[in-house]
PDB file of N, CA and C in Angstrom:
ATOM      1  N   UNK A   1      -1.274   6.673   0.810  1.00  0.00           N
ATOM      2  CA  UNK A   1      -0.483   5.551   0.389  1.00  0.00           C
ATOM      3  C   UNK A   1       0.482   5.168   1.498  1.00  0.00           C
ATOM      4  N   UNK A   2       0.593   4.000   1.860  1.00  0.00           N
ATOM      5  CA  UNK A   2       1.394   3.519   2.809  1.00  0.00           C
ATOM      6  C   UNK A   2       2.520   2.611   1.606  1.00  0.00           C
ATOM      7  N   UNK A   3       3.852   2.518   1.612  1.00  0.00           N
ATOM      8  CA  UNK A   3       4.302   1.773   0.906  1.00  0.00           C
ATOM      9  C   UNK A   3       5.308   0.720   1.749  1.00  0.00           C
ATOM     10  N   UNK A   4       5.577   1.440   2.658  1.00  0.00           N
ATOM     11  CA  UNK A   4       5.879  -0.583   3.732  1.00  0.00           C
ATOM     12  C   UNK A   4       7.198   0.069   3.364  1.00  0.00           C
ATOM     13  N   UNK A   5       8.553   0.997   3.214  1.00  0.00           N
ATOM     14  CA  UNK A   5       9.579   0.992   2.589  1.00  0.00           C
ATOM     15  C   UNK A   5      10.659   1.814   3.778  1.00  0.00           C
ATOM     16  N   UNK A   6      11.410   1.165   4.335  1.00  0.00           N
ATOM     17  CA  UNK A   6      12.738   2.304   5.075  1.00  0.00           C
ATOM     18  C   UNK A   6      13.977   2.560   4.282  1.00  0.00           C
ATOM     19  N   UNK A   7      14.820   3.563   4.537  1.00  0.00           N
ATOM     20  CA  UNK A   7      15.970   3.363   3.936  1.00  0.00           C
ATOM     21  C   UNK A   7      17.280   3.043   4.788  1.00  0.00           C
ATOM     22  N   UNK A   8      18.228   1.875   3.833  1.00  0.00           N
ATOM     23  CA  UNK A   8      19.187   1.293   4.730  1.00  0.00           C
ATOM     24  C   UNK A   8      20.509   2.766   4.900  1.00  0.00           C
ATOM     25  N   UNK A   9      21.132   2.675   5.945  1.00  0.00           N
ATOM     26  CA  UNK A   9      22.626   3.471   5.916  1.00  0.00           C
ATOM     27  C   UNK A   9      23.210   4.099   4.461  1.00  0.00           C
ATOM     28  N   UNK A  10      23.150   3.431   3.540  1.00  0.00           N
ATOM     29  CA  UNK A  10      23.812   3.784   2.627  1.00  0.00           C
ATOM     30  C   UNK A  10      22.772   4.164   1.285  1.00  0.00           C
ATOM     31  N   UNK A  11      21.181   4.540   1.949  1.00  0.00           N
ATOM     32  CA  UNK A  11      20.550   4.829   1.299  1.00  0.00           C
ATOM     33  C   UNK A  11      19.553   3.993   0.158  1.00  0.00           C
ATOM     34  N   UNK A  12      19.564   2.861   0.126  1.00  0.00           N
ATOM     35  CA  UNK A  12      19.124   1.783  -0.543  1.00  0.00           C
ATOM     36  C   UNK A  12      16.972   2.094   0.723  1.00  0.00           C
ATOM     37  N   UNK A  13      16.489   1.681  -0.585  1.00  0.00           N
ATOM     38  CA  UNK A  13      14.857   1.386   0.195  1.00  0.00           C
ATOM     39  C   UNK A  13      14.744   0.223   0.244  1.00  0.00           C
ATOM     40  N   UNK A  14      14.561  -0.642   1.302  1.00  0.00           N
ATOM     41  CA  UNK A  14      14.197  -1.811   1.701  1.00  0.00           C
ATOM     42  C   UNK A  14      12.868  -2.403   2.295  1.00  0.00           C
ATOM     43  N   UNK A  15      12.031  -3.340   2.177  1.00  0.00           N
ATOM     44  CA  UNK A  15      10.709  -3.407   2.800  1.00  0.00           C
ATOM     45  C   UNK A  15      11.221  -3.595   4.389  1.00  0.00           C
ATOM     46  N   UNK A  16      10.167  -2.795   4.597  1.00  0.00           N
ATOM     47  CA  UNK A  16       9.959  -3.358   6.373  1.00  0.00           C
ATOM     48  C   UNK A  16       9.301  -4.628   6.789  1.00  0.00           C
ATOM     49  N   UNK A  17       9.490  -5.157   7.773  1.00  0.00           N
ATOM     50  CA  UNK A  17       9.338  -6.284   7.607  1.00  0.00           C
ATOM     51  C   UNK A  17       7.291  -6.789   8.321  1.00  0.00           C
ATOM     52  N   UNK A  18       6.375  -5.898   8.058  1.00  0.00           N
ATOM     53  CA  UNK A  18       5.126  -5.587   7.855  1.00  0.00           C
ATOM     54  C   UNK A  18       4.735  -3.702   7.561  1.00  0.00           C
ATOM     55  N   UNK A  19       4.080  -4.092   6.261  1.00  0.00           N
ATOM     56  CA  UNK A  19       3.862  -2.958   5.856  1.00  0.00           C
ATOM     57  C   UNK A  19       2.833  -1.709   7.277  1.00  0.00           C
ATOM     58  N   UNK A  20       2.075  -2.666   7.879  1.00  0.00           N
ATOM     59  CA  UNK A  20       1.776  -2.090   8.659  1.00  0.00           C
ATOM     60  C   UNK A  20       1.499  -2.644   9.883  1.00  0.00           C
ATOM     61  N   UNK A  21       2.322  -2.262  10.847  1.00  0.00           N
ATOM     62  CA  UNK A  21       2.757  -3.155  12.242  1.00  0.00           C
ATOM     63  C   UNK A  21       1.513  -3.111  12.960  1.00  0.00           C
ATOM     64  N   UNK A  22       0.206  -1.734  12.872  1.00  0.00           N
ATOM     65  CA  UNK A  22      -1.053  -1.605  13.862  1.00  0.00           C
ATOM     66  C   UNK A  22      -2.004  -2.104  13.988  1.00  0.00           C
ATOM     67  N   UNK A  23      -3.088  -1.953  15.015  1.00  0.00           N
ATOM     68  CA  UNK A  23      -3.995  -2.957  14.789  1.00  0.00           C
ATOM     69  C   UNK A  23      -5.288  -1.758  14.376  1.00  0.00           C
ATOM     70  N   UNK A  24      -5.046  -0.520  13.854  1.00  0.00           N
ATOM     71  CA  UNK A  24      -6.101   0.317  13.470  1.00  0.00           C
ATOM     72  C   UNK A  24      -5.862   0.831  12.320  1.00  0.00           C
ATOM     73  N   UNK A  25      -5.678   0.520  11.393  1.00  0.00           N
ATOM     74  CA  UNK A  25      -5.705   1.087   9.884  1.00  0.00           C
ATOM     75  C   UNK A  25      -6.807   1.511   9.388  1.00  0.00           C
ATOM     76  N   UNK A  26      -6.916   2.588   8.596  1.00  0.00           N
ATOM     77  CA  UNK A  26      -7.768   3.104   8.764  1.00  0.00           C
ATOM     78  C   UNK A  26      -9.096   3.061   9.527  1.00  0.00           C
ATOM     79  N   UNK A  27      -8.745   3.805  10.687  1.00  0.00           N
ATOM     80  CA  UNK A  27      -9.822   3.910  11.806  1.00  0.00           C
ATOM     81  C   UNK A  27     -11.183   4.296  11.807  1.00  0.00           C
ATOM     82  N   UNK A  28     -12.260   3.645  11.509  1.00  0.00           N
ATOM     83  CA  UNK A  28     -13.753   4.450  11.260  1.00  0.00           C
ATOM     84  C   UNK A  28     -13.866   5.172  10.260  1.00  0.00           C
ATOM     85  N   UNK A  29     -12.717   5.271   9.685  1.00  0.00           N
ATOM     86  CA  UNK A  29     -12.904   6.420   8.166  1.00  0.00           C
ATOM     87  C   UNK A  29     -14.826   6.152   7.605  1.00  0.00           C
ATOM     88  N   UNK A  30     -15.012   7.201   6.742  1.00  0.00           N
ATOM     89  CA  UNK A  30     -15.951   7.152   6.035  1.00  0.00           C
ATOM     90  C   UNK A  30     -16.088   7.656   4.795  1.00  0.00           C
ATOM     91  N   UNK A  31     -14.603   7.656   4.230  1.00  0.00           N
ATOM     92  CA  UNK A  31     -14.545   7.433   3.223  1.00  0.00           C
ATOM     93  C   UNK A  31     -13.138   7.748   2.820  1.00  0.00           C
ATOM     94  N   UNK A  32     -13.062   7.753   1.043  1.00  0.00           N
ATOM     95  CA  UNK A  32     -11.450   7.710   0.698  1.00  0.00           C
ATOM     96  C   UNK A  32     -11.117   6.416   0.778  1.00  0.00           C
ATOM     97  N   UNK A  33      -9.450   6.316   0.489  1.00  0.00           N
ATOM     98  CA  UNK A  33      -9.179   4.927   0.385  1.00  0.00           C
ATOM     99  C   UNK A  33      -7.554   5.272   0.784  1.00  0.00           C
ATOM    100  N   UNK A  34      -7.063   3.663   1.196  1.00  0.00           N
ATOM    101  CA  UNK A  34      -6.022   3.518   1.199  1.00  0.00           C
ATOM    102  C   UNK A  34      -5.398   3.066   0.896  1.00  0.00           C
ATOM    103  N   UNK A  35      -4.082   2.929  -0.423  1.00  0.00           N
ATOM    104  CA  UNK A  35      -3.519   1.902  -0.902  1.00  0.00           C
ATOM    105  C   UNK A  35      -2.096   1.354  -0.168  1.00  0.00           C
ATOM    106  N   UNK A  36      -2.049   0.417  -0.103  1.00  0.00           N
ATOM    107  CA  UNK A  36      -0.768  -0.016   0.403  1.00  0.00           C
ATOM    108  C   UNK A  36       0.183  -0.557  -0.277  1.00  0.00           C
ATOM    109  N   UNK A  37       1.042  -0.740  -0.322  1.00  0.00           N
ATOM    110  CA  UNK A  37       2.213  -1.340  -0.428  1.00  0.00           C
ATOM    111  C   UNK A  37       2.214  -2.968   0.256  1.00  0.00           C
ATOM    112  N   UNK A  38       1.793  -3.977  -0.198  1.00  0.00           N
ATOM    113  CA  UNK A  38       1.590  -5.501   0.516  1.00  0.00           C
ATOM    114  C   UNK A  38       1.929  -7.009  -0.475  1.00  0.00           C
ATOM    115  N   UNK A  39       3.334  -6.743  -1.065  1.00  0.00           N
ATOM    116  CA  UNK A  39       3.578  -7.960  -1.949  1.00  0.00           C
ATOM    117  C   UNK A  39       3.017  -9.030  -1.371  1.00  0.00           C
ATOM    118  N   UNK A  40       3.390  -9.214  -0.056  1.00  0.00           N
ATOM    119  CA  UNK A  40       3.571 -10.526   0.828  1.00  0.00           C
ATOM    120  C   UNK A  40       1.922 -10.859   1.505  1.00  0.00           C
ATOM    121  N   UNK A  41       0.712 -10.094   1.318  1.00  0.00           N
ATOM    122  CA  UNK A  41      -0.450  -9.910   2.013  1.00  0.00           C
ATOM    123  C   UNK A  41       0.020 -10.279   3.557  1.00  0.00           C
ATOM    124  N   UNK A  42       0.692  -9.310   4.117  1.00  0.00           N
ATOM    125  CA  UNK A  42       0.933  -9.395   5.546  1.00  0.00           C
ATOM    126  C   UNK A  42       0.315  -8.927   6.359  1.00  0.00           C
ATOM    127  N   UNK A  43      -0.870  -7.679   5.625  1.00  0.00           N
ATOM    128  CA  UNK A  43      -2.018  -6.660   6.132  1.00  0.00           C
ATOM    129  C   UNK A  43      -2.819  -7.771   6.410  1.00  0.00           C
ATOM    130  N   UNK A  44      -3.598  -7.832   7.271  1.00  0.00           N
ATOM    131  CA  UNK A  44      -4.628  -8.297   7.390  1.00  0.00           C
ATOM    132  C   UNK A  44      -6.312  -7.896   7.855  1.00  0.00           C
ATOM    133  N   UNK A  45      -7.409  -8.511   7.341  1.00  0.00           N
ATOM    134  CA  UNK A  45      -8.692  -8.005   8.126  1.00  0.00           C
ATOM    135  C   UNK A  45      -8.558  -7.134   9.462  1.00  0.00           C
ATOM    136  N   UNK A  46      -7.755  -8.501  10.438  1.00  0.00           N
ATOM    137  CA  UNK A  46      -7.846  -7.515  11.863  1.00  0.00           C
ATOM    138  C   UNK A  46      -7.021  -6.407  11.887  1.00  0.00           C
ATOM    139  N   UNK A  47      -6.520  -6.007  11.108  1.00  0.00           N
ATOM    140  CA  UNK A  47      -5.937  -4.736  11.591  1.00  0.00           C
ATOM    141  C   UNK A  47      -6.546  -3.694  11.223  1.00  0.00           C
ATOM    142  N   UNK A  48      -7.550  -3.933  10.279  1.00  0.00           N
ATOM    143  CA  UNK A  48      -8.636  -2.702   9.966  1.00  0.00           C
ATOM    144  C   UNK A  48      -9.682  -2.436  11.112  1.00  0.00           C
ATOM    145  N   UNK A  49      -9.930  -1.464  11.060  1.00  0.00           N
ATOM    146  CA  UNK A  49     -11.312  -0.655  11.912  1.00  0.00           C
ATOM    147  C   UNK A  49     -12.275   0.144  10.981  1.00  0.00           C
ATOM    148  N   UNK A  50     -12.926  -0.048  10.359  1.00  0.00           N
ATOM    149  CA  UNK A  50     -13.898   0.264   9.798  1.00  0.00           C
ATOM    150  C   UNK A  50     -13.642   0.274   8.100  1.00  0.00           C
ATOM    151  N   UNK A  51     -12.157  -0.863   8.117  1.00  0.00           N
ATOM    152  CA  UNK A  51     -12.167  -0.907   6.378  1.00  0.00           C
ATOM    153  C   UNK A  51     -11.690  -2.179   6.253  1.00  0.00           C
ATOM    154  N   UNK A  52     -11.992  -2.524   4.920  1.00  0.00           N
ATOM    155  CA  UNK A  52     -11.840  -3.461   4.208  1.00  0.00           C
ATOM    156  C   UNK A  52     -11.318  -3.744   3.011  1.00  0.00           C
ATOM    157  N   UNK A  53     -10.344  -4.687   2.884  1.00  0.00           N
ATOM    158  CA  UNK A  53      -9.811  -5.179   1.999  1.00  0.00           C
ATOM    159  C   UNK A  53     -10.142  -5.498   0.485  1.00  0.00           C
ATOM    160  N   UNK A  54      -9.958  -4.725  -0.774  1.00  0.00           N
ATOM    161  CA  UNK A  54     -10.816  -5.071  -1.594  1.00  0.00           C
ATOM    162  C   UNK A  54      -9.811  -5.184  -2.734  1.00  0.00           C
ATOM    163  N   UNK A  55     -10.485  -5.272  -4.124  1.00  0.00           N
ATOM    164  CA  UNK A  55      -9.371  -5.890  -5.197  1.00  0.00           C
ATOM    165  C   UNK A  55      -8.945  -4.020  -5.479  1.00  0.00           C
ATOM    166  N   UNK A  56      -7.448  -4.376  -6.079  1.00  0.00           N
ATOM    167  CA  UNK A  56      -6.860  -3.466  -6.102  1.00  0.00           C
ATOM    168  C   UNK A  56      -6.941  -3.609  -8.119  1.00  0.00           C
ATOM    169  N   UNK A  57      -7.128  -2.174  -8.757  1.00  0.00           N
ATOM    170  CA  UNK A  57      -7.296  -2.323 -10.178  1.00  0.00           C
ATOM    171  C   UNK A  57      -6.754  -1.320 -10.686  1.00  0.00           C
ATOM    172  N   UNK A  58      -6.645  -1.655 -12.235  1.00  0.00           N
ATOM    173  CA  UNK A  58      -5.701  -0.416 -13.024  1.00  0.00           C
ATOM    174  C   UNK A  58      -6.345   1.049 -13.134  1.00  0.00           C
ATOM    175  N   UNK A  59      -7.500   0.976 -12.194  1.00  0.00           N
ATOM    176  CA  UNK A  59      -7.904   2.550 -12.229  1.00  0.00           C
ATOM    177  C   UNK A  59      -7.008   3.131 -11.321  1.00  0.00           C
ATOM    178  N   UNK A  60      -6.794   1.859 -10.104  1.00  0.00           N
ATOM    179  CA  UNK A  60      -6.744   2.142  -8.546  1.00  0.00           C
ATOM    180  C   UNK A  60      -5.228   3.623  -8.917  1.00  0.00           C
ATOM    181  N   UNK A  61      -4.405   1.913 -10.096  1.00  0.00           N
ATOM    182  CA  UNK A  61      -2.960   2.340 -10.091  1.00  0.00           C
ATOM    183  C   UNK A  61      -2.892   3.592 -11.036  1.00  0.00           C
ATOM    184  N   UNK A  62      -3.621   3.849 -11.489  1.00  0.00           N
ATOM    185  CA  UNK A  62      -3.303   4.949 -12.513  1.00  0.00           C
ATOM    186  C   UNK A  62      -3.856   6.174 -11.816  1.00  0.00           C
ATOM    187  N   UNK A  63      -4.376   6.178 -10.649  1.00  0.00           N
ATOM    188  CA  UNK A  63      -5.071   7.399  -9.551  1.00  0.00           C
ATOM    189  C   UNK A  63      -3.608   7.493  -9.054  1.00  0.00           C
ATOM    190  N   UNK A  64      -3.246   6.470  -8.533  1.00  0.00           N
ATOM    191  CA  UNK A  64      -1.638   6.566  -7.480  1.00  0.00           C
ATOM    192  C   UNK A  64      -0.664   6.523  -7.924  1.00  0.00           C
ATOM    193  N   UNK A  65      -0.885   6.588  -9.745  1.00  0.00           N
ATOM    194  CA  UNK A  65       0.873   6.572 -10.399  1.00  0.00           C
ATOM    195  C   UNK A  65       1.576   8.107 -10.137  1.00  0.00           C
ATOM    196  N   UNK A  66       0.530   8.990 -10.188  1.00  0.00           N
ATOM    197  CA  UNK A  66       0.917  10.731 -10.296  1.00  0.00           C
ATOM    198  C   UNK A  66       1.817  10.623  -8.983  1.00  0.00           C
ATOM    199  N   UNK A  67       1.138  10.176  -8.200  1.00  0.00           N
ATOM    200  CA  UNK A  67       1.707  10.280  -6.650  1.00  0.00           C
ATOM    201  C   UNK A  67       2.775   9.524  -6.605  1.00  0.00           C
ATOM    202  N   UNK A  68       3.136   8.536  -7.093  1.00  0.00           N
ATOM    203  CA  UNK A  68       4.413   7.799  -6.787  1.00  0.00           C
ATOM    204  C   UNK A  68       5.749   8.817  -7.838  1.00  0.00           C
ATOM    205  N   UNK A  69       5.163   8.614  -8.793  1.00  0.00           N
ATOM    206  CA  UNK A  69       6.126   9.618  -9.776  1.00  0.00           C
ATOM    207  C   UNK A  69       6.839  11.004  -8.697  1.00  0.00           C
ATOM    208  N   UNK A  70       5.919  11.532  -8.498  1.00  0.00           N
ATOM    209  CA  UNK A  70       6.386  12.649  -7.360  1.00  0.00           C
ATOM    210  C   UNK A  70       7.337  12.223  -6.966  1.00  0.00           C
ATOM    211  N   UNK A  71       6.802  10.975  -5.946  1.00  0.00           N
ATOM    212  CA  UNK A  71       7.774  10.678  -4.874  1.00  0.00           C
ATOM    213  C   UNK A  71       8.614  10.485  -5.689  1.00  0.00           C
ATOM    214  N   UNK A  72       9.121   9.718  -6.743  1.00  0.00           N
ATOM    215  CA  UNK A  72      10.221   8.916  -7.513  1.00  0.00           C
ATOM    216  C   UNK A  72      11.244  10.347  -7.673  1.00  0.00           C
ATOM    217  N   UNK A  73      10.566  11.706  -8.241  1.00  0.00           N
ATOM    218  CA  UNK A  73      11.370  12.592  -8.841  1.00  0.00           C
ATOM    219  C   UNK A  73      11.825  13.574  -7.038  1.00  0.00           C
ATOM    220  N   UNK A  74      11.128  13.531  -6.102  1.00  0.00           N
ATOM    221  CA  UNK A  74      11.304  14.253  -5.022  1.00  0.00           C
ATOM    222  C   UNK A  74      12.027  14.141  -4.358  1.00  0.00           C
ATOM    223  N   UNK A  75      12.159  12.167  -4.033  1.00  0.00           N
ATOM    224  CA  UNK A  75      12.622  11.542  -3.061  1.00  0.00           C
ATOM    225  C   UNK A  75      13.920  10.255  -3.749  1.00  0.00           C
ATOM    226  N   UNK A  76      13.696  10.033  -4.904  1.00  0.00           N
ATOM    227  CA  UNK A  76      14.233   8.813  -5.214  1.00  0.00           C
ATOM    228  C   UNK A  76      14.031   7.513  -5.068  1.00  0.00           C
ATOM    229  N   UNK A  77      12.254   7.414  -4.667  1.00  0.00           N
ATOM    230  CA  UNK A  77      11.717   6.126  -4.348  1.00  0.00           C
ATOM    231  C   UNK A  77      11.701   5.749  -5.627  1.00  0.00           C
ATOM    232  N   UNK A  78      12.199   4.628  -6.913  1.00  0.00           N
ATOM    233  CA  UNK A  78      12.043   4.517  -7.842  1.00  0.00           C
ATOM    234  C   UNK A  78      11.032   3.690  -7.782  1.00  0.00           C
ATOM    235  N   UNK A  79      10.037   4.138  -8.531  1.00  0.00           N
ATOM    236  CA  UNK A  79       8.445   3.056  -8.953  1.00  0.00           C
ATOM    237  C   UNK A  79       8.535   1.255  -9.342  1.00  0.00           C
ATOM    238  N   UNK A  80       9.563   1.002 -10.142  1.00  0.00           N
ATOM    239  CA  UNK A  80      10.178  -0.233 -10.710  1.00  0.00           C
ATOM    240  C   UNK A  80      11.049  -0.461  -9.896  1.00  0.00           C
ATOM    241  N   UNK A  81      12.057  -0.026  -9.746  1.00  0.00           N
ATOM    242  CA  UNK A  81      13.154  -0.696  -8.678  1.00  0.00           C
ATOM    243  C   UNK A  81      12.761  -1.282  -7.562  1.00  0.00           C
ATOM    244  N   UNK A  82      12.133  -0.008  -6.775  1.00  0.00           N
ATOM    245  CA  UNK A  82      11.880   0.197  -4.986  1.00  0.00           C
ATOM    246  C   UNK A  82      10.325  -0.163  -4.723  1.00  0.00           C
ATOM    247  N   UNK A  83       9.562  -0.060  -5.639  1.00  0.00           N
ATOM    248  CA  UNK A  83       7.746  -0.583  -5.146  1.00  0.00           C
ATOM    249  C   UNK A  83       7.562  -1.583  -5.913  1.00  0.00           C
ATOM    250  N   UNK A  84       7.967  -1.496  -7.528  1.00  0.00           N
ATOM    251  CA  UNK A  84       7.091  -3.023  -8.173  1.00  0.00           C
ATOM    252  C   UNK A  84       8.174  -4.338  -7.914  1.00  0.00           C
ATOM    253  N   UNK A  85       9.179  -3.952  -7.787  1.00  0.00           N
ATOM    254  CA  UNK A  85      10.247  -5.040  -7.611  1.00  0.00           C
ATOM    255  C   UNK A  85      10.063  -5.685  -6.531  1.00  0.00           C
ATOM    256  N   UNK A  86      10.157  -6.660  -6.261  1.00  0.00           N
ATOM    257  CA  UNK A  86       9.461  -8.368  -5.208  1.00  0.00           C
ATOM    258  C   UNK A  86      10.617  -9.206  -5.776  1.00  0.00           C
ATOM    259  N   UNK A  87      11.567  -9.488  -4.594  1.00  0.00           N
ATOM    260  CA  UNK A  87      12.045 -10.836  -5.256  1.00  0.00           C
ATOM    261  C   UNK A  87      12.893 -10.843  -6.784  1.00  0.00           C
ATOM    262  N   UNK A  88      13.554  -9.634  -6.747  1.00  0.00           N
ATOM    263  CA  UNK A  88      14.313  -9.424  -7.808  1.00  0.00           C
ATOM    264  C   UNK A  88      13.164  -9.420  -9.297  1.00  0.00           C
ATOM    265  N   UNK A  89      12.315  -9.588  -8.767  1.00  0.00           N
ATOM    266  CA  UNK A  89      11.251  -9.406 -10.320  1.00  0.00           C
ATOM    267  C   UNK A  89      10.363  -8.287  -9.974  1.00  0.00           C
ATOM    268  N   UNK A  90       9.824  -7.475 -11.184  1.00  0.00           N
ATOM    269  CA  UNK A  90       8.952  -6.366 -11.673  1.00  0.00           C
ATOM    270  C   UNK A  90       7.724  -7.602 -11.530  1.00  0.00           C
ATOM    271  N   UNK A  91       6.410  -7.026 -10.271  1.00  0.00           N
ATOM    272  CA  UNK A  91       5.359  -7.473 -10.916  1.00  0.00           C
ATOM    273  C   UNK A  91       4.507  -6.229 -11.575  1.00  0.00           C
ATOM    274  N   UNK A  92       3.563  -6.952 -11.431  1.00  0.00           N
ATOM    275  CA  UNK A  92       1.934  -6.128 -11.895  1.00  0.00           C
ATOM    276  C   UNK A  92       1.679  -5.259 -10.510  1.00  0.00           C
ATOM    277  N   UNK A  93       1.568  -3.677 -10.917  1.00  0.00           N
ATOM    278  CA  UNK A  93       1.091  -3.093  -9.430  1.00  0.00           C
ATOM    279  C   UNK A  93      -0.043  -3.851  -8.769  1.00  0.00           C
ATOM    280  N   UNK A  94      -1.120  -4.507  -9.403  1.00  0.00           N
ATOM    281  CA  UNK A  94      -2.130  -5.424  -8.717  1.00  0.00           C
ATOM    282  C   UNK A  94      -1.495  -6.823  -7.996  1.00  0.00           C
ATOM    283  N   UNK A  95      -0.517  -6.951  -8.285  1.00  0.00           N
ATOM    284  CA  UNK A  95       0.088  -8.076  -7.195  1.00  0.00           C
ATOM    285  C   UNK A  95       1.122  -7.350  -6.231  1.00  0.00           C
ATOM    286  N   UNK A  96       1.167  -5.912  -6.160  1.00  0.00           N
ATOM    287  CA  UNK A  96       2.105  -5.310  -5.081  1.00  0.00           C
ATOM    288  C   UNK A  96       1.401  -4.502  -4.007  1.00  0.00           C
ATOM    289  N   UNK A  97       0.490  -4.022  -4.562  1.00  0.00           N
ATOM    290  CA  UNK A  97      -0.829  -2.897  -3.911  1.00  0.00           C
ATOM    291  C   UNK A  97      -1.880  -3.852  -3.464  1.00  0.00           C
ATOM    292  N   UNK A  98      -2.220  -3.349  -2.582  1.00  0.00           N
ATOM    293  CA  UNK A  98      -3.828  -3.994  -1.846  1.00  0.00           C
ATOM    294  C   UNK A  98      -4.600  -2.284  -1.368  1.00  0.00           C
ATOM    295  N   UNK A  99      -6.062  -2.254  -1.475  1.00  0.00           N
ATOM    296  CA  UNK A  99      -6.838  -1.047  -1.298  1.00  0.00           C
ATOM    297  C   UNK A  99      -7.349  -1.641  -0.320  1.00  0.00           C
ATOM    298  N   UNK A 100      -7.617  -0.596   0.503  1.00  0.00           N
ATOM    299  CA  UNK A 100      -8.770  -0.705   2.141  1.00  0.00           C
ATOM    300  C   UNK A 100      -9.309   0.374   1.496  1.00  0.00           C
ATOM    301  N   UNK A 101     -10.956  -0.112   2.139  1.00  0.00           N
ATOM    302  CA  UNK A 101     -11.982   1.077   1.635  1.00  0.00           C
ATOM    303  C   UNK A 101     -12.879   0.976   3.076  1.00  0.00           C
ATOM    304  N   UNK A 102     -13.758   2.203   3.294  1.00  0.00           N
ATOM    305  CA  UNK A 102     -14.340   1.744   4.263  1.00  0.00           C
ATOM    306  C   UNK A 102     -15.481   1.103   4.276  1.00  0.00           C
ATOM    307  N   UNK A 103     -15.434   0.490   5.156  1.00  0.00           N
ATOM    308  CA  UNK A 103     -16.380  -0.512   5.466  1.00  0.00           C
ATOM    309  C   UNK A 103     -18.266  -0.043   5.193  1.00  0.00           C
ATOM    310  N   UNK A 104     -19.102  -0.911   4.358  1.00  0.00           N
ATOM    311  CA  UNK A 104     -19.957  -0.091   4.444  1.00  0.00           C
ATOM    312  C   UNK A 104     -21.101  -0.232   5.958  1.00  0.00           C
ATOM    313  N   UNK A 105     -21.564   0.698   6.224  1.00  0.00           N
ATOM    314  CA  UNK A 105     -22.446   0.846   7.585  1.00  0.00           C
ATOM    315  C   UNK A 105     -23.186  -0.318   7.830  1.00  0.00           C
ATOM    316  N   UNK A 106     -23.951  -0.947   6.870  1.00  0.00           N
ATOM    317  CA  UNK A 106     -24.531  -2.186   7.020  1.00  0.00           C
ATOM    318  C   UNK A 106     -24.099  -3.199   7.188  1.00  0.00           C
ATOM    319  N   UNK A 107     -22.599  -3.468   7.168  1.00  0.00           N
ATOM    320  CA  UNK A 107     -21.622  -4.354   7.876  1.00  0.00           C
ATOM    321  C   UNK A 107     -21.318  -4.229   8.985  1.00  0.00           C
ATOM    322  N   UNK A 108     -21.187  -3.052   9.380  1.00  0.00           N
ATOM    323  CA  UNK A 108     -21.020  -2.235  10.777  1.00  0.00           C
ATOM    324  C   UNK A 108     -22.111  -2.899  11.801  1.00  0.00           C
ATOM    325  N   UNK A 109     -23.107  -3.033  11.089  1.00  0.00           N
ATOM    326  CA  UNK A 109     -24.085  -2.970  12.407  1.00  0.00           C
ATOM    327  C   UNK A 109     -24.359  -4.840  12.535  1.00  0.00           C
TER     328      UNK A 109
END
């Protein structure tokens, strides 16, 4: 999970201003997935290497809720406050999350 999030001086989580600044996200992987953190769809195609952009769904979020909870109780990333919150509003994790999967081989070639 990439969630795009720094914390300011006084401890507040704020988005960065691209969830992911590289031009290799997941690199050649061949399998697994990656969810991101992308209210704004600032990720784009080219920054993948062997993955692709696909719809993000309530299986996706209910695989990655265990994992955020963690973080929420570990770290204090709150799930509602600090990831679903956009713009002073709670969305739908499917309008905050985007999945890269890898690419399949027959695209490759």
């Amino acid at each position: 999970m990439v969630n795009g999030l720094e914390t300011t001086h006084d401890g507040r989580f704020v988005e960065q201003e691209t969830p992911y600044p590289g031009g290799n996200l997941f690199s050649l992987a061949s399998g697994g997935a990656i969810f991101i953190r992308d209210p704004h769809r600032r990720v784009s195609s080219d920054q993948l290497n062997g993955g692709r952009l696909v719809d993000f769904t309530m299986k996706d979020w209910e695989l990655i809720l265990p994992f955020l909870e963690e973080n929420e109780r570990l770290f204090g990333i709150s799930i509602k406050k600090d990831l679903l919150t956009v713009h002073k509003e709670i969305l739908d994790p499917s309008l905050v999350y985007r999945k890269v999967e890898p690419t399949l081989l027959q695209e490759l070639a």
